[in-house]
C-alpha atoms as a PDB file:
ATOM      1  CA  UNK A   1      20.729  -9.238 -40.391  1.00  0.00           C
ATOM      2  CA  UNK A   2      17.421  -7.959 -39.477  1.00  0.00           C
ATOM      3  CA  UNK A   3      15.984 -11.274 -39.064  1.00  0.00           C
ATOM      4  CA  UNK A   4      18.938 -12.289 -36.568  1.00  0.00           C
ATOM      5  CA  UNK A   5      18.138  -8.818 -34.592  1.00  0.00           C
ATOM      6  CA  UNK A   6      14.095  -9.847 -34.521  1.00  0.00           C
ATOM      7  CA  UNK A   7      14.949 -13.544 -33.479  1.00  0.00           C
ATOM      8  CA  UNK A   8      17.618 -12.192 -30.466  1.00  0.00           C
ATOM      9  CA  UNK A   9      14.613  -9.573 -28.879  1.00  0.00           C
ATOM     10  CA  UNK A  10      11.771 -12.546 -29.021  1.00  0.00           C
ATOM     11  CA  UNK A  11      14.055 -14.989 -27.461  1.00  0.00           C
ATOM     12  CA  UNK A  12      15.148 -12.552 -24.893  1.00  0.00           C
ATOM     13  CA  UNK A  13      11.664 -11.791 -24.250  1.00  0.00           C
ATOM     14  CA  UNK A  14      10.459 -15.177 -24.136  1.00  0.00           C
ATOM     15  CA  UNK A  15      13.455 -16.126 -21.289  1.00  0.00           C
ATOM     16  CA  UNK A  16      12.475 -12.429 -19.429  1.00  0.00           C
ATOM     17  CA  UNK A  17       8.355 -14.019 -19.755  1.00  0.00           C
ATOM     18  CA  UNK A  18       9.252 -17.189 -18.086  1.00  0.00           C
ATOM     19  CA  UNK A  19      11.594 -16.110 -15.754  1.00  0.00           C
ATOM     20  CA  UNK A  20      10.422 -16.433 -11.657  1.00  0.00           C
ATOM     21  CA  UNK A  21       8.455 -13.729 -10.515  1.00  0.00           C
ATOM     22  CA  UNK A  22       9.648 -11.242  -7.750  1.00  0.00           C
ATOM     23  CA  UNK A  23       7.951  -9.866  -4.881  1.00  0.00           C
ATOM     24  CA  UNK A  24       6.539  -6.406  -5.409  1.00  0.00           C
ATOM     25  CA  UNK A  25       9.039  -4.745  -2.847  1.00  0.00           C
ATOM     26  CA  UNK A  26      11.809  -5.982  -5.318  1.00  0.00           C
ATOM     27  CA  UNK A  27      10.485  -5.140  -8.027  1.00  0.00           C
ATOM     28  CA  UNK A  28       9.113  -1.749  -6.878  1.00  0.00           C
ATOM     29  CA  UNK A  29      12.499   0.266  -7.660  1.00  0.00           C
ATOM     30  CA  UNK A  30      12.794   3.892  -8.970  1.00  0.00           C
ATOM     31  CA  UNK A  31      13.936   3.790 -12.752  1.00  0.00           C
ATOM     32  CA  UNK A  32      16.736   5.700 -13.681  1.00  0.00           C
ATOM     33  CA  UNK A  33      16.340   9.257 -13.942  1.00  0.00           C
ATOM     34  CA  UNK A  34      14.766   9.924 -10.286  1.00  0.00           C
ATOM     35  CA  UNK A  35      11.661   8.809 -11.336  1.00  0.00           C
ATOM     36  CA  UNK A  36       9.831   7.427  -8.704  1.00  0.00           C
ATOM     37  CA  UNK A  37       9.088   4.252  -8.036  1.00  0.00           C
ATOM     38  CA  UNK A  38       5.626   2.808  -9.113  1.00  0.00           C
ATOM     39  CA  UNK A  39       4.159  -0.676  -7.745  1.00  0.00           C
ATOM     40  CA  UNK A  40       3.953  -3.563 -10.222  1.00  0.00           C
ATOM     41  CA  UNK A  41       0.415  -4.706  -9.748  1.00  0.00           C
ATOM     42  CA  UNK A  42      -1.360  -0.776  -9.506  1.00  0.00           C
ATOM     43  CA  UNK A  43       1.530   1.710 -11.234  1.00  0.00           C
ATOM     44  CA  UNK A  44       0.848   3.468  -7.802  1.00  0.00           C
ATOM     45  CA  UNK A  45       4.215   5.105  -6.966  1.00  0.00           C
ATOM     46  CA  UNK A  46       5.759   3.620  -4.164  1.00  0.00           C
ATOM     47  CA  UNK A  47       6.861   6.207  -0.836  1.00  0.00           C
ATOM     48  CA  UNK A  48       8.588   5.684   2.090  1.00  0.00           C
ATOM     49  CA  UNK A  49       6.402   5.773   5.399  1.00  0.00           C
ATOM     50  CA  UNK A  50       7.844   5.992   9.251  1.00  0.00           C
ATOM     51  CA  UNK A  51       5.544   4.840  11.889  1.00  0.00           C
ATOM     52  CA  UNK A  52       7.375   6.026  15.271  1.00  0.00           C
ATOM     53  CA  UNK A  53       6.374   3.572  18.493  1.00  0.00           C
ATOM     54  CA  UNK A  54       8.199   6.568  20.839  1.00  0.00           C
ATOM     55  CA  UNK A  55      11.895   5.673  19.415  1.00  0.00           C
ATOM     56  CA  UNK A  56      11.392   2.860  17.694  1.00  0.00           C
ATOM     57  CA  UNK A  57      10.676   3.366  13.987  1.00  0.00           C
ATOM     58  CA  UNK A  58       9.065   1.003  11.742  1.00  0.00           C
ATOM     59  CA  UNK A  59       9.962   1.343   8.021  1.00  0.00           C
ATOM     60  CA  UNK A  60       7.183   0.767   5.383  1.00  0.00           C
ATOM     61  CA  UNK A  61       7.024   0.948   1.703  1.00  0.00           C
ATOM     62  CA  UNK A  62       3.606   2.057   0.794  1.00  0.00           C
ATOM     63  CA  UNK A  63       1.654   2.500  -2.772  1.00  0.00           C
ATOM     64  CA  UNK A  64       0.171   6.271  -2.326  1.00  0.00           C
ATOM     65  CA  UNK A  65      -3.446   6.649  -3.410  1.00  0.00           C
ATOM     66  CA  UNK A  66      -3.293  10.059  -4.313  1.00  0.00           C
ATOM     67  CA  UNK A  67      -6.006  10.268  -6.868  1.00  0.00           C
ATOM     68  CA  UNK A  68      -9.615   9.064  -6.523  1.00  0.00           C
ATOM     69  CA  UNK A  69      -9.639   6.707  -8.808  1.00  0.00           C
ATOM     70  CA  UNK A  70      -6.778   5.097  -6.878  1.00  0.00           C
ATOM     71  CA  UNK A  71      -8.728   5.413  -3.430  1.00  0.00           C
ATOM     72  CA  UNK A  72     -11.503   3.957  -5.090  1.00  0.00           C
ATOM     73  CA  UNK A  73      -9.826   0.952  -6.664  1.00  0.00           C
ATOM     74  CA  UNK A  74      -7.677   0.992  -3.438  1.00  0.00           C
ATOM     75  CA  UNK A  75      -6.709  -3.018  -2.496  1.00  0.00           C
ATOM     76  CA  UNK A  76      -9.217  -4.717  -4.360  1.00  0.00           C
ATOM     77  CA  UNK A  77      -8.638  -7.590  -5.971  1.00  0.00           C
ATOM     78  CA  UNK A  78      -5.583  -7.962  -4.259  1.00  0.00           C
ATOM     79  CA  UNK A  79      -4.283 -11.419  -3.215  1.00  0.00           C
ATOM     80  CA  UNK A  80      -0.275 -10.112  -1.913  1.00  0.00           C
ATOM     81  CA  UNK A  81       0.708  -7.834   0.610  1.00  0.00           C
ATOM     82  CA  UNK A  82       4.193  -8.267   2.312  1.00  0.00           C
ATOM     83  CA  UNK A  83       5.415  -7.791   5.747  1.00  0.00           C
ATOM     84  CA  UNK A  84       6.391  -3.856   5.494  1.00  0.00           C
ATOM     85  CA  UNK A  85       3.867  -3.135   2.503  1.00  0.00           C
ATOM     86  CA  UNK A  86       0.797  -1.250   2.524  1.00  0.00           C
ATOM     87  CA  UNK A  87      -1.114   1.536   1.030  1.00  0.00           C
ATOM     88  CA  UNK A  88      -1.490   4.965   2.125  1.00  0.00           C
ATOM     89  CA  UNK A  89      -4.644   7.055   1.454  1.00  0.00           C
ATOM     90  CA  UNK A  90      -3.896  10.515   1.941  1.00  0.00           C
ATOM     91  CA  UNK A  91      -7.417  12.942   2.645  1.00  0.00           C
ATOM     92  CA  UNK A  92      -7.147  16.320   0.429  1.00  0.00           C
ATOM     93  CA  UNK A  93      -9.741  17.650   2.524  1.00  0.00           C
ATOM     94  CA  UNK A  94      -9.418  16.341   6.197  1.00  0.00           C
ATOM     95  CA  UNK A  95     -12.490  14.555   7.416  1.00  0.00           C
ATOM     96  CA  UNK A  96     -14.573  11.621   9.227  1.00  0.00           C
ATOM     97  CA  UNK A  97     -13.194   8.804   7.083  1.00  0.00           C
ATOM     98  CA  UNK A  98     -15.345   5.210   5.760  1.00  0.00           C
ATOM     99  CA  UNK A  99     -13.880   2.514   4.186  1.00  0.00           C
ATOM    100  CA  UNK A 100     -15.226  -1.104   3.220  1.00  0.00           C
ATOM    101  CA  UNK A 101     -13.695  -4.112   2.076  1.00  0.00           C
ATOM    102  CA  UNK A 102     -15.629  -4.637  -1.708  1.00  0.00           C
ATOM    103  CA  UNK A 103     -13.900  -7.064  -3.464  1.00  0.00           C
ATOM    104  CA  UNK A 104     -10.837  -6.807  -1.674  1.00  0.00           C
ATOM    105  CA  UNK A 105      -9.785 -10.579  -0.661  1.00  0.00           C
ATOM    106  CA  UNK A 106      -7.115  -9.709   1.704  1.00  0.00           C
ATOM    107  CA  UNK A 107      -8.132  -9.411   5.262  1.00  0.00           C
ATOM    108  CA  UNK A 108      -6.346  -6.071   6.518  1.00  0.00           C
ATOM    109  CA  UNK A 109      -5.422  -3.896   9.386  1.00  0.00           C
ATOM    110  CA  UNK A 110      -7.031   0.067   8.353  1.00  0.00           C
ATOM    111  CA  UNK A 111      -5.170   2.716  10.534  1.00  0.00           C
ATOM    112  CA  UNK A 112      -6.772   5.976  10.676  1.00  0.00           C
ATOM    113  CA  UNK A 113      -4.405   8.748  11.014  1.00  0.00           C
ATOM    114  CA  UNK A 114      -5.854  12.244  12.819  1.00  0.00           C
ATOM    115  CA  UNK A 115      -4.678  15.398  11.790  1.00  0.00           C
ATOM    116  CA  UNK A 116      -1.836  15.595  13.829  1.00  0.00           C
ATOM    117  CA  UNK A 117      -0.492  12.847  12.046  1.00  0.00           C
ATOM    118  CA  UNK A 118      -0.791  10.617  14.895  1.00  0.00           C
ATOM    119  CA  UNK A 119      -2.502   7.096  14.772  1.00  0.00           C
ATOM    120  CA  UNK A 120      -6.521   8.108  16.213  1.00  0.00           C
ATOM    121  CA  UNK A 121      -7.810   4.185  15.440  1.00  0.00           C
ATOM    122  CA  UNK A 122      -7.108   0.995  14.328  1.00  0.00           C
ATOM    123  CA  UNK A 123      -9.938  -1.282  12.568  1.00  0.00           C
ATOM    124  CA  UNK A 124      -7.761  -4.669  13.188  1.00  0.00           C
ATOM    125  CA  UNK A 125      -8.538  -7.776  11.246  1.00  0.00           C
ATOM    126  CA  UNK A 126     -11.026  -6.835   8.468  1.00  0.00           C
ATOM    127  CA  UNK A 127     -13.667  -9.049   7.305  1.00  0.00           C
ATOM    128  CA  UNK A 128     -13.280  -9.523   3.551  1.00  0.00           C
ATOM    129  CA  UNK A 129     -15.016  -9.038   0.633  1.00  0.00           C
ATOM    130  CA  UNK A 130     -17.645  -6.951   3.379  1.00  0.00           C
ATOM    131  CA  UNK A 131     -19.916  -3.884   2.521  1.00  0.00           C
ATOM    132  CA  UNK A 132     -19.989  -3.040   5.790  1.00  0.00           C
ATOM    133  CA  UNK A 133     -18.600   0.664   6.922  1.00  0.00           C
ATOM    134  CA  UNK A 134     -15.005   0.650   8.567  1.00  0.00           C
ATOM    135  CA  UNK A 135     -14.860   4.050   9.979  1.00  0.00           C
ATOM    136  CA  UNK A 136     -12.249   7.362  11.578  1.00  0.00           C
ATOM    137  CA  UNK A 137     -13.113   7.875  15.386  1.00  0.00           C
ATOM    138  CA  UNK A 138     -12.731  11.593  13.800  1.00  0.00           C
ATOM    139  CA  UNK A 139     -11.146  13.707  11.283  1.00  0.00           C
ATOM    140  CA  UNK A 140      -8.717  11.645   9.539  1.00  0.00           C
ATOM    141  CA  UNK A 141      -5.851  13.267   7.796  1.00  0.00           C
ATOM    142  CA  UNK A 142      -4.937   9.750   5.805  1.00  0.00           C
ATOM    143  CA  UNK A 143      -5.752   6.028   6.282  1.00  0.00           C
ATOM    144  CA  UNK A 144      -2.838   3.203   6.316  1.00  0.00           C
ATOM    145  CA  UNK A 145      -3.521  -0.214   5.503  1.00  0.00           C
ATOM    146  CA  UNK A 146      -1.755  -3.055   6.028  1.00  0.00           C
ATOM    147  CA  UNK A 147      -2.154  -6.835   6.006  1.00  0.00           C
ATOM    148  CA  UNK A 148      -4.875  -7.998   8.988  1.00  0.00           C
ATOM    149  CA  UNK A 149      -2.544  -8.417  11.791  1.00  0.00           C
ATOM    150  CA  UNK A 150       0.277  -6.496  10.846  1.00  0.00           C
ATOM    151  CA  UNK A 151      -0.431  -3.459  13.555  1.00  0.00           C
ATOM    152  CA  UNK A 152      -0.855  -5.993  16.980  1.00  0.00           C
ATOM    153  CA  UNK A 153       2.424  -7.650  15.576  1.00  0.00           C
ATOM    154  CA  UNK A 154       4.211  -4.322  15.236  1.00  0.00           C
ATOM    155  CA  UNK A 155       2.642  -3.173  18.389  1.00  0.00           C
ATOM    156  CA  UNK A 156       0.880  -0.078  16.198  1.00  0.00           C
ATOM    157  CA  UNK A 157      -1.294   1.560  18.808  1.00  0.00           C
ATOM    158  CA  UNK A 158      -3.283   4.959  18.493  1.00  0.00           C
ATOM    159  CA  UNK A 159      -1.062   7.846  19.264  1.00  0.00           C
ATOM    160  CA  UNK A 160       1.906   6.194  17.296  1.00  0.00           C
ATOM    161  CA  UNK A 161       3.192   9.199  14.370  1.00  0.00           C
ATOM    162  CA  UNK A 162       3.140   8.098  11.155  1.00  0.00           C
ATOM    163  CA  UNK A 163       5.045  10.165   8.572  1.00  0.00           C
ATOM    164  CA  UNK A 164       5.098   9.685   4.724  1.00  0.00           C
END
């Protein structure tokens, strides 16, 4: 009887191994309980974020890089981002804000969001894998990024809120 239990659980994990992959917006769902969602690729949780054009409302789901570890690590390595994905640095301290694109393969789009939580610049089209400084025109309250061209599609422009 134990045998037949032990053969069942490998074969079902052996069809759930080769079973197709799903994006990480699908699989990025809250687990019973009202835990919160956490990203497949860096356990980040997963949060809703608004960005408000002046009445038109673009919906994001974002990892949040609440920990320095995670704002170190932040996109690197990363060779995915969808449409309406991103990650969202939040500062615990307000202030000027850097950023570079160390082994991070994915060209991106880094907002820079000032302390009134409104979009203060956008560093469009990133050039990967650089060392060079990406940086706040100011005191940044949190940085967005998204995949490199994501913000001229949307028509993201300073001075557009972003909420999270």
């Amino acid at each position: 009887m134990v045998r037949h239990i032990l053969a069942s659980a490998a074969l079902a994990l052996a069809l759930a191994a080769c079973s197709p992959g799903m994006s990480a917006t699908a699989s990025a769902q809250a687990p019973a309980g009202g835990e919160a969602a956490r990203h497949p690729v860096s356990g980040l949780e997963v949060i809703d974020l608004v960005v408000d054009r002046g009445g038109k409302t673009l919906n994001f789901k974002v990892e949040l890089a609440d920990t320095p570890e995670a704002q170190v690590k932040g996109l690197m390595f990363r060779t995915e981002l969808g449409d309406f994905e991103g990650m969202i640095f939040p500062s615990e301290v307000p202030e000027a804000r850097a950023f570079w694109m160390k082994n991070t393969p994915l060209s991106l789009d880094i907002i820079f969001i000032g302390m009134d939580g409104r979009v203060q610049n956008i560093a469009a089209n990133t050039t990967p894998y650089s060392l060079d400084s990406v940086k706040s025109d100011g005191i940044a309250s949190a940085v967005l990024e998204l995949r490199a061209g994501r913000a001229k599609a949307l028509g993201i422009v300073p001075g557009d809120k972003v909420t999270y």
